[in-house]
C-alpha atoms as a PDB file:
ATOM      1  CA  UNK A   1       0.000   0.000   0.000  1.00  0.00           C
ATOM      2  CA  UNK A   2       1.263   3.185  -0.772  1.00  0.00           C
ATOM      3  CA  UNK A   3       1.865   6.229   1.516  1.00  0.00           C
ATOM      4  CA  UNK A   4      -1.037   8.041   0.432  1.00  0.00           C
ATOM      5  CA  UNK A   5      -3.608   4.857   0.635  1.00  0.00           C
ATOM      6  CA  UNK A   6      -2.197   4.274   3.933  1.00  0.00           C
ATOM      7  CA  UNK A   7      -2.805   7.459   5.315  1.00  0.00           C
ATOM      8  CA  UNK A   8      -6.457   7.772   3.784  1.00  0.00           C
ATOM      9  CA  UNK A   9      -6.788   4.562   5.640  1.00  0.00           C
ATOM     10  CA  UNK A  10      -5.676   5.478   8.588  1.00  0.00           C
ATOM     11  CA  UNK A  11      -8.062   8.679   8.278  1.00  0.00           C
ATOM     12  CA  UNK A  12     -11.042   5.876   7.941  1.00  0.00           C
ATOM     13  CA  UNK A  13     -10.098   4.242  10.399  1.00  0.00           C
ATOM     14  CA  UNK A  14      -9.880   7.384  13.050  1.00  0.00           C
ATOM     15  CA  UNK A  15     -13.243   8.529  11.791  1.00  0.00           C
ATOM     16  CA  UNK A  16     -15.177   5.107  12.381  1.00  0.00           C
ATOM     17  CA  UNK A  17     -13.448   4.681  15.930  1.00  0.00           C
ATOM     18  CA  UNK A  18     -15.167   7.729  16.477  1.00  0.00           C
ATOM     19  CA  UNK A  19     -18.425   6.874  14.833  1.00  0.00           C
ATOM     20  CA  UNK A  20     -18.283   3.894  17.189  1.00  0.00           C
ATOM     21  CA  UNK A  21     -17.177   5.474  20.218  1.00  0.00           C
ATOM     22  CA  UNK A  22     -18.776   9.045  19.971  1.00  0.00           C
ATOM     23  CA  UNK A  23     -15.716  11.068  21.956  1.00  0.00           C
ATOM     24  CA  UNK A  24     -12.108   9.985  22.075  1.00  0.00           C
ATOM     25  CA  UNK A  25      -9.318  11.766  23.884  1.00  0.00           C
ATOM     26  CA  UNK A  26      -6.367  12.017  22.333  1.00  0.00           C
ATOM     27  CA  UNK A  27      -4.790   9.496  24.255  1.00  0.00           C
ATOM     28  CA  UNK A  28      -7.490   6.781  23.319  1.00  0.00           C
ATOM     29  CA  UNK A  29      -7.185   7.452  19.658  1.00  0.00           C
ATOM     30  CA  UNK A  30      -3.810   7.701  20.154  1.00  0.00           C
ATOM     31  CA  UNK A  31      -3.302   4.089  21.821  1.00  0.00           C
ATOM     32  CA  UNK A  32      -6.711   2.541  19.452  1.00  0.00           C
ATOM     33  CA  UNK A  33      -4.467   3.071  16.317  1.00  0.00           C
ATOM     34  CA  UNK A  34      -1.150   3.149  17.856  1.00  0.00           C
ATOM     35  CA  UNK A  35      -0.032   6.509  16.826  1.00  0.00           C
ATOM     36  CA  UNK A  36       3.294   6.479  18.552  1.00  0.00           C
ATOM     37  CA  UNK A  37       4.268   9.289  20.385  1.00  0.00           C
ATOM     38  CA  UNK A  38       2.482  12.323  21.738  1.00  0.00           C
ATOM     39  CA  UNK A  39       3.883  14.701  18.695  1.00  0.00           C
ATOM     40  CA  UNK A  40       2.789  12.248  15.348  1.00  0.00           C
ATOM     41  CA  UNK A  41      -0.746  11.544  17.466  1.00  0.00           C
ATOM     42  CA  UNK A  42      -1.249  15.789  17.138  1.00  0.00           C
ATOM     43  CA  UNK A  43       0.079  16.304  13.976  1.00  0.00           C
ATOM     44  CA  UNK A  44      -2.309  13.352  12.792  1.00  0.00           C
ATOM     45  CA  UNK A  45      -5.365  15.107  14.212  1.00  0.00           C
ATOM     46  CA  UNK A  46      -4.287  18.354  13.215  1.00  0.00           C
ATOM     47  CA  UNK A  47      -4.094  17.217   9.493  1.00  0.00           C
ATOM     48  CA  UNK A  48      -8.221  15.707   9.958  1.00  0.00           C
ATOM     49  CA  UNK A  49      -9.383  18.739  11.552  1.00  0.00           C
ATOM     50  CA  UNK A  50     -11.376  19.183   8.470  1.00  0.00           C
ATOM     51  CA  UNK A  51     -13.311  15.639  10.000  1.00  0.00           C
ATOM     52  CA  UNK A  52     -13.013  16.470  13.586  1.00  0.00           C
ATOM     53  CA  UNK A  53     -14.749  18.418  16.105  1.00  0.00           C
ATOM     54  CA  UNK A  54     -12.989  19.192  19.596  1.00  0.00           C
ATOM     55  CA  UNK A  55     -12.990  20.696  22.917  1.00  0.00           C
ATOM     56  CA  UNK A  56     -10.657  20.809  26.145  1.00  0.00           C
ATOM     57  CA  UNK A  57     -12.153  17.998  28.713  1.00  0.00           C
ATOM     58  CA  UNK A  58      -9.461  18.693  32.452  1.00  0.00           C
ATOM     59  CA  UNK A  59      -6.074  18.282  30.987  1.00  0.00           C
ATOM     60  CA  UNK A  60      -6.954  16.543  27.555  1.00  0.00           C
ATOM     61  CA  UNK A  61      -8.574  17.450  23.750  1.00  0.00           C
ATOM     62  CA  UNK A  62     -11.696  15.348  23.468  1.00  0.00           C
ATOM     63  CA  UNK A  63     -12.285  14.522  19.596  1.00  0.00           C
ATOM     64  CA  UNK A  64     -16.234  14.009  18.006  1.00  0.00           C
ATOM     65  CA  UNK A  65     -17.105  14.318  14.445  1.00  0.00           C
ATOM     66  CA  UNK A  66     -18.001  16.910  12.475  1.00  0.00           C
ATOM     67  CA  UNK A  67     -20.554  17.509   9.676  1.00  0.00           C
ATOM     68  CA  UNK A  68     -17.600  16.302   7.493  1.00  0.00           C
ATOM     69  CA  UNK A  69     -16.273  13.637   9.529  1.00  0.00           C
ATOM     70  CA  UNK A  70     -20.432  11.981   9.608  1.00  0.00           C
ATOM     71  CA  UNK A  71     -20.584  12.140   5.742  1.00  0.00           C
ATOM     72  CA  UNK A  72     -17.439  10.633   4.900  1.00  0.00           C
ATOM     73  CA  UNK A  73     -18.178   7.577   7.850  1.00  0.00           C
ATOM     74  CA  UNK A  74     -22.136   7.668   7.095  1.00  0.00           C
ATOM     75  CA  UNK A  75     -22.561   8.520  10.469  1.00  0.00           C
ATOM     76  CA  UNK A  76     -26.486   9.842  11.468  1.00  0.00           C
ATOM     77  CA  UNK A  77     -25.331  10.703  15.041  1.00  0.00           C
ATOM     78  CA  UNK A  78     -25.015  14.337  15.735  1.00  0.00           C
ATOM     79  CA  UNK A  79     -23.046  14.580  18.370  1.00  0.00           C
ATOM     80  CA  UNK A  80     -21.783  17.884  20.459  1.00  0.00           C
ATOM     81  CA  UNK A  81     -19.756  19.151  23.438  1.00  0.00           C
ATOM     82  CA  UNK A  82     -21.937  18.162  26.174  1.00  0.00           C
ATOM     83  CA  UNK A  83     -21.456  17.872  29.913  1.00  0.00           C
ATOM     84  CA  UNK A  84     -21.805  13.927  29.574  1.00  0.00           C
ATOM     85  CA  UNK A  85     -18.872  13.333  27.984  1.00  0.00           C
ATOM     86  CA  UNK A  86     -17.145  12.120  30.683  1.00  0.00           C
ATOM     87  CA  UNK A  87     -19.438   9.118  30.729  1.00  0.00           C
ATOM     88  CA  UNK A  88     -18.450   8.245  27.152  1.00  0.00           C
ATOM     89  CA  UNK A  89     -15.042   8.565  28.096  1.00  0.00           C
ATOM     90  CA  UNK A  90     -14.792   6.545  31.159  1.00  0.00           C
ATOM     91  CA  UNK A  91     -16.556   3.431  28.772  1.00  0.00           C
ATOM     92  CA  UNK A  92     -14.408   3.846  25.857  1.00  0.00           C
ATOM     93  CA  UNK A  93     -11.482   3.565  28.397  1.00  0.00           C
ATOM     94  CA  UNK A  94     -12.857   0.643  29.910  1.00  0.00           C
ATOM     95  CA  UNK A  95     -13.163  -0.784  26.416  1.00  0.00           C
ATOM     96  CA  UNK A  96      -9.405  -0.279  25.972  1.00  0.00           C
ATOM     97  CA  UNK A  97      -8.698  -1.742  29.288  1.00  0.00           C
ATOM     98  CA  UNK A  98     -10.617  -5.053  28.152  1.00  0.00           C
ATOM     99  CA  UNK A  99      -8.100  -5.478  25.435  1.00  0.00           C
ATOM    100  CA  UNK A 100     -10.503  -3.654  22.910  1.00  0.00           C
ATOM    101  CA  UNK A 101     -13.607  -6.909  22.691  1.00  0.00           C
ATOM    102  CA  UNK A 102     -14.649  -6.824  19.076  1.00  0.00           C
ATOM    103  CA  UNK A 103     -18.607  -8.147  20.483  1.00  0.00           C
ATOM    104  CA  UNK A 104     -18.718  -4.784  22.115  1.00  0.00           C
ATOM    105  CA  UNK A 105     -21.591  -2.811  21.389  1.00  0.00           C
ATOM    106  CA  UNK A 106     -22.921   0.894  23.435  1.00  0.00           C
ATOM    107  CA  UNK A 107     -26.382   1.062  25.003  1.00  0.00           C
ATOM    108  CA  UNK A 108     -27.990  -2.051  24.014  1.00  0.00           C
ATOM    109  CA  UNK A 109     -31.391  -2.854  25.836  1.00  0.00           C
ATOM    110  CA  UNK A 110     -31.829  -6.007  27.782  1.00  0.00           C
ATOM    111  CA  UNK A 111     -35.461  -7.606  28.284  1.00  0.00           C
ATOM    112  CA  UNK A 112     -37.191  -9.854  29.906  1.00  0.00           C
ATOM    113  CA  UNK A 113     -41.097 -10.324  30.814  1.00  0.00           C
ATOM    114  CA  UNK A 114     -41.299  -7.033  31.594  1.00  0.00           C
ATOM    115  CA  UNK A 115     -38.288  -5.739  32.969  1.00  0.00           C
ATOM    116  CA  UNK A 116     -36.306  -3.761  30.580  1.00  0.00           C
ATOM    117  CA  UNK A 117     -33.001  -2.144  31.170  1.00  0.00           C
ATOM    118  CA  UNK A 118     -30.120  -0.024  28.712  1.00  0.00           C
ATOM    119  CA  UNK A 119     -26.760  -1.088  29.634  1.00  0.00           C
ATOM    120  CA  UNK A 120     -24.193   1.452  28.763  1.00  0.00           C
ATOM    121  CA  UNK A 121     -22.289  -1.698  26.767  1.00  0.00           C
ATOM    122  CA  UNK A 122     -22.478  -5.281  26.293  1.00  0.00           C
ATOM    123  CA  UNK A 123     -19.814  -7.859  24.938  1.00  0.00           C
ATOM    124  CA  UNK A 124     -19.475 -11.410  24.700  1.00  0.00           C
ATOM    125  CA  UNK A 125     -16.363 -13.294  27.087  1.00  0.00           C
ATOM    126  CA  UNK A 126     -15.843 -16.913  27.391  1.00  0.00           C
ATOM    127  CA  UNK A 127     -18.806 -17.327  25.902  1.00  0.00           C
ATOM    128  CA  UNK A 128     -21.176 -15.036  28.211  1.00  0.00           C
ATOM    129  CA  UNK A 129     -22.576 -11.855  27.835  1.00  0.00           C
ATOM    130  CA  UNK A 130     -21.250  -9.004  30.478  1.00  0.00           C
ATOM    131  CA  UNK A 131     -23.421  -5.780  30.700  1.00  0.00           C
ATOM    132  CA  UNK A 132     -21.698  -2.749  31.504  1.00  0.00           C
ATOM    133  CA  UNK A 133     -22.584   0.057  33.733  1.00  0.00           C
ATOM    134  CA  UNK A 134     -20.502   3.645  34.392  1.00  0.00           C
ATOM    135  CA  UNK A 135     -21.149   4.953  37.247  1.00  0.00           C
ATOM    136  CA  UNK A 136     -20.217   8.981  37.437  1.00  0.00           C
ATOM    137  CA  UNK A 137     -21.393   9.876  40.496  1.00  0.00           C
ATOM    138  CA  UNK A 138     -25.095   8.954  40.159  1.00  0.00           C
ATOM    139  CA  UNK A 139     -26.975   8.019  43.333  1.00  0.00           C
ATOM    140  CA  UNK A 140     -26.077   5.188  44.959  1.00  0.00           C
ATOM    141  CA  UNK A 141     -30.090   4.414  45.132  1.00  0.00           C
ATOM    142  CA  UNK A 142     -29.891   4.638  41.283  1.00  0.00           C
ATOM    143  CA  UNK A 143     -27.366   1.858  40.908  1.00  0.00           C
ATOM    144  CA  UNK A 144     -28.995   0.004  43.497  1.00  0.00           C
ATOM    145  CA  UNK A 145     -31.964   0.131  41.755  1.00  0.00           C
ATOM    146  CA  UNK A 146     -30.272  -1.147  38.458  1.00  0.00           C
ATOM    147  CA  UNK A 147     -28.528  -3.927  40.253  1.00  0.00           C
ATOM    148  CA  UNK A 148     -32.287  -4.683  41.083  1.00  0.00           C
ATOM    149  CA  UNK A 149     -33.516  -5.325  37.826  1.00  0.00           C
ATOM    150  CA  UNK A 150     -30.337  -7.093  36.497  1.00  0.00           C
ATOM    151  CA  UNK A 151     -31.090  -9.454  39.339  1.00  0.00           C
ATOM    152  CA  UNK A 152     -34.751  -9.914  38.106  1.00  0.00           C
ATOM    153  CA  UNK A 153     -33.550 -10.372  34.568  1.00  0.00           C
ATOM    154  CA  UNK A 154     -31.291 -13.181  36.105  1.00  0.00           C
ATOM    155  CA  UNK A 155     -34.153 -14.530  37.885  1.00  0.00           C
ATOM    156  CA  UNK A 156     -36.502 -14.430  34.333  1.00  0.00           C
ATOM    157  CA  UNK A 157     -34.108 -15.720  31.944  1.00  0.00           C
ATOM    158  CA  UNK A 158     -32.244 -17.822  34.048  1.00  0.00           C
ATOM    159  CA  UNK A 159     -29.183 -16.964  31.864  1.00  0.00           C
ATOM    160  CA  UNK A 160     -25.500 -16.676  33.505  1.00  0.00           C
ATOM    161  CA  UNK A 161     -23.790 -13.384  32.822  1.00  0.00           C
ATOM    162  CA  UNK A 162     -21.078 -11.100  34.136  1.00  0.00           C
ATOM    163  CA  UNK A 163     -21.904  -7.655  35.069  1.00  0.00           C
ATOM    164  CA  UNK A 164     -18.818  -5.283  34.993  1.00  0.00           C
ATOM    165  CA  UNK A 165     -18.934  -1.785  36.735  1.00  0.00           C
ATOM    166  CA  UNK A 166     -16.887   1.522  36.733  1.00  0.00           C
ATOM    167  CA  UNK A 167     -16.627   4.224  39.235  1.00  0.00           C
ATOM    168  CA  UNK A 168     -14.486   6.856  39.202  1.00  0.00           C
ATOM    169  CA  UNK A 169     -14.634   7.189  43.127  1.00  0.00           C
ATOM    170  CA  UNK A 170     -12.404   4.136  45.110  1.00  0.00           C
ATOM    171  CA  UNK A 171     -14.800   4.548  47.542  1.00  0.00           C
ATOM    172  CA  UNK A 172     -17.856   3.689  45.760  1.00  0.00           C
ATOM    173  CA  UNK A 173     -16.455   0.474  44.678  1.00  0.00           C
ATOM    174  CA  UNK A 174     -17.102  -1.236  47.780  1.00  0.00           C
ATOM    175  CA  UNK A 175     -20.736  -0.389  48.115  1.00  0.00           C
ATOM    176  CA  UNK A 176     -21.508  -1.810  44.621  1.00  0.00           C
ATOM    177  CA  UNK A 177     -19.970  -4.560  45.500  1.00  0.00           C
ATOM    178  CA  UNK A 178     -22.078  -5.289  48.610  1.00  0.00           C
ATOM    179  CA  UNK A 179     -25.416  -4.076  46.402  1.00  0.00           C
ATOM    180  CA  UNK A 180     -23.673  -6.868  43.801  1.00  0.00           C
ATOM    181  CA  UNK A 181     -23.952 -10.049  45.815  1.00  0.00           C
ATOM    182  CA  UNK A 182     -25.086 -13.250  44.430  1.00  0.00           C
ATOM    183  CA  UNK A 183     -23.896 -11.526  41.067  1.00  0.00           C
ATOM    184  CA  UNK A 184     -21.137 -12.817  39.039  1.00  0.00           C
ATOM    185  CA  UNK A 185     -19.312  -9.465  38.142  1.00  0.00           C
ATOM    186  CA  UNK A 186     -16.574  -7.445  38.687  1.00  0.00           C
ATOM    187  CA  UNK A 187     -16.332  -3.555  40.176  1.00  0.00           C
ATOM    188  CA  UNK A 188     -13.376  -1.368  38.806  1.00  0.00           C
ATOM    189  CA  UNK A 189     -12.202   1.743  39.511  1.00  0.00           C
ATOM    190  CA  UNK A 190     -11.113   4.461  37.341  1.00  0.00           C
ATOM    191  CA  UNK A 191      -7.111   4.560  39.178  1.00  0.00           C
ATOM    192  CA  UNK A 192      -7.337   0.692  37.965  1.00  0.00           C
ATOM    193  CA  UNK A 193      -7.981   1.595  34.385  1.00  0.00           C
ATOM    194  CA  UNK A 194      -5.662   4.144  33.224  1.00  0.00           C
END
């Protein structure tokens, strides 16, 4: 492949992470396609800016398409700089974490009977499905009452599966665990991610 195929390619490839993912820091694109160093992962975005929208998230540039960027990826999603985002971000890091699961698909509902829930993601591992939840900061009765109706889903279906949560805050993590029992799953924390 030639230089210029390759970097179209590469270009693509940026655009449809971010069609999958919504927002990407610069670090997560940067590690998703393996950009190298800190320098060659700017210059790279600064040469798509044409495709890209982004805005200062803390300490880092989070990346989202633009009007561009959506026509060239046939992506319907309008996304914008939103409050949210660290939500998205906290998930697409977990997804890195997890070695990048190729089954992994955002907000996917989960039914059965009559007890309906969204999971933020959902992926397939040793042959089981694990639901994802992020939790930023949301009442503890909130999660609590999500744990709830996983439980009744488990109850319904009878089907094994692993439910995986993030917090940013160490010392939630122990609470959702206790709110978790009788649940196969795991609790991480944001410090264990990064």
């Amino acid at each position: 492949m030639d230089k210029r195929a390759a970097k179209q390619q590469r270009i693509e490839n940026i655009l449809l992470s971010l069609k999958k993912f919504d927002y990407l820091t610069r670090k997560q694109i940067q590690t998703i396609h393996n950009l190298k160093g800190d320098r060659n992962a700017n210059r790279i975005l600064n040469d798509m800016e044409r495709y890209l929208h982004s805005f200062r998230h803390g300490l880092e540039k989070v990346y989202y398409l633009s009007k561009d960027g959506r026509e060239r990826v046939k992506c319907d999603i309008i996304r914008k700089k939103t409050p949210q985002v660290q939500h998205f971000l906290l998930r697409n890091q977990l997804w890195i974490h997890l070695k990048c699961p190729s089954t992994w698909k955002n907000e996917v509902r989960i039914t059965a009977d009559k007890v309906s829930i969204v999971c933020d993601a959902t992926f397939i591992c040793n042959k089981a499905p694990c639901f994802v939840e992020v939790d930023v900061s949301q009442p503890m009765i909130k999660n609590k009452s999500k744990i709830d109706r996983y439980r009744k889903i488990k109850e319904l279906t009878g089907q094994n599966f692993h439910l995986i949560w993030l917090t940013e805050l160490d010392s939630r993590k122990s609470k959702i665990n206790e709110l978790m029992d009788g649940l196969s799953g795991h609790v991480f924390t944001l410090n264990e991610i990064n």
